[in-house]
Protein backbone atom coordinates (compact mmCIF):
# COMPACT_ATOMS: atom_id res chain seq x y z
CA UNK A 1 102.05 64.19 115.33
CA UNK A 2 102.20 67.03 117.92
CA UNK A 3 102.42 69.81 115.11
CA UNK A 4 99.92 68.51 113.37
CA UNK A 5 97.54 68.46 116.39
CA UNK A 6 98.73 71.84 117.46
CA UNK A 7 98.08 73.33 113.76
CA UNK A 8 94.46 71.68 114.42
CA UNK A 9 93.57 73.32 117.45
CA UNK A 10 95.30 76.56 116.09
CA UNK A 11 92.93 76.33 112.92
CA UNK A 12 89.83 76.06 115.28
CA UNK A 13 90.60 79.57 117.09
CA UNK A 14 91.28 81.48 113.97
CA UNK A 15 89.15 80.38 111.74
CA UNK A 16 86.21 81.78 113.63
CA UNK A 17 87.99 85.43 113.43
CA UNK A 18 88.23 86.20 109.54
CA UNK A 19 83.82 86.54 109.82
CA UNK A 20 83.11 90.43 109.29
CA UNK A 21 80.21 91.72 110.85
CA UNK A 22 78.25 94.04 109.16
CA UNK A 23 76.08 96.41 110.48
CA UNK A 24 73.31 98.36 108.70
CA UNK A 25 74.12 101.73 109.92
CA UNK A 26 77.14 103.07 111.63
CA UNK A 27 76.91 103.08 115.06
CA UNK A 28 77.60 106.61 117.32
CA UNK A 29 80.18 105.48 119.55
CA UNK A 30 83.28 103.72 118.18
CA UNK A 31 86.96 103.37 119.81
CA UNK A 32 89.96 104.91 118.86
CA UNK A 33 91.20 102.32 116.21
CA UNK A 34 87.92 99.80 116.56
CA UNK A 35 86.97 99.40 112.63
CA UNK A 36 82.86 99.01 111.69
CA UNK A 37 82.05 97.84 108.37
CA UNK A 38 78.66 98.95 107.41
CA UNK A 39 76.17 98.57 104.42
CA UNK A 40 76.29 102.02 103.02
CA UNK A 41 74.60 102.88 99.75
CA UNK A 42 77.21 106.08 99.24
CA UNK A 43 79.44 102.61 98.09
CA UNK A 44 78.77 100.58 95.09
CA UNK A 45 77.31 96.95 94.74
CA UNK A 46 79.29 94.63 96.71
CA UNK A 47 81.08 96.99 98.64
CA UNK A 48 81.19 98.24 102.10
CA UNK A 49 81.93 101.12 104.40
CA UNK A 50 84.70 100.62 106.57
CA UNK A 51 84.89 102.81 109.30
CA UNK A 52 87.76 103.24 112.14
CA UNK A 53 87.44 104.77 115.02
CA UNK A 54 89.69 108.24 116.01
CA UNK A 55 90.94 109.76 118.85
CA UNK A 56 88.91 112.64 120.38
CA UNK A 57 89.51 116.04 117.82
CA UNK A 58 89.59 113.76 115.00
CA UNK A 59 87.42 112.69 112.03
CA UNK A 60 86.85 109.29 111.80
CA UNK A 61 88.37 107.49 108.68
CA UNK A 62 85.91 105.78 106.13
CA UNK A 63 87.10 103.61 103.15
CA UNK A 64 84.43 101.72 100.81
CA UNK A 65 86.11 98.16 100.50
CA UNK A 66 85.40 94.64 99.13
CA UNK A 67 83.65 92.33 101.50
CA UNK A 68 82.92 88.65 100.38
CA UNK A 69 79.42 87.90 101.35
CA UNK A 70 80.75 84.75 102.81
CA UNK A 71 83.09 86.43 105.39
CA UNK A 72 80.33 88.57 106.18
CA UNK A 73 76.72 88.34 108.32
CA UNK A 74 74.59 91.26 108.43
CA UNK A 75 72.97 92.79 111.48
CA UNK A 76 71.55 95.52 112.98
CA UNK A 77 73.74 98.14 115.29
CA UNK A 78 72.31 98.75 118.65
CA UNK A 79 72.67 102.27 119.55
């Protein structure tokens, strides 16, 4: 009974995690490592940029991926 409550309250912190936020243009600052994905049209129909953040000297690393529109909620980046 104790594992089962523990998976419970487990299941209510993560599940809130696996939503993507997508922005609608990619914002100037990011951290080393911090990933953005943003609604791009240089990627196709139901893809999206991802971008990740890079150390100071380097370019920053962009990827068009697959993002569910129900793991995702679209807003605006605030500069």
């Amino acid at each position: 009974m104790r594992a089962f409550a523990l998976g419970l309250i487990l299941s209510a912190f993560t599940v809130p995690c696996f939503a993507q936020t997508v922005l609608k243009s990619e914002p100037l600052v990011l951290a080393p490592y911090e990933i953005a994905f943003v609604q791009d049209s240089s990627c196709g129909a139901g893809r999206v940029l991802k971008v990740t953040g890079a150390i100071r000297g380097l370019h920053r690393k962009k990827v068009c991926v697959a993002l569910g529109s129900a793991q995702a909620s679209l807003v605006s980046a605030t500069p």
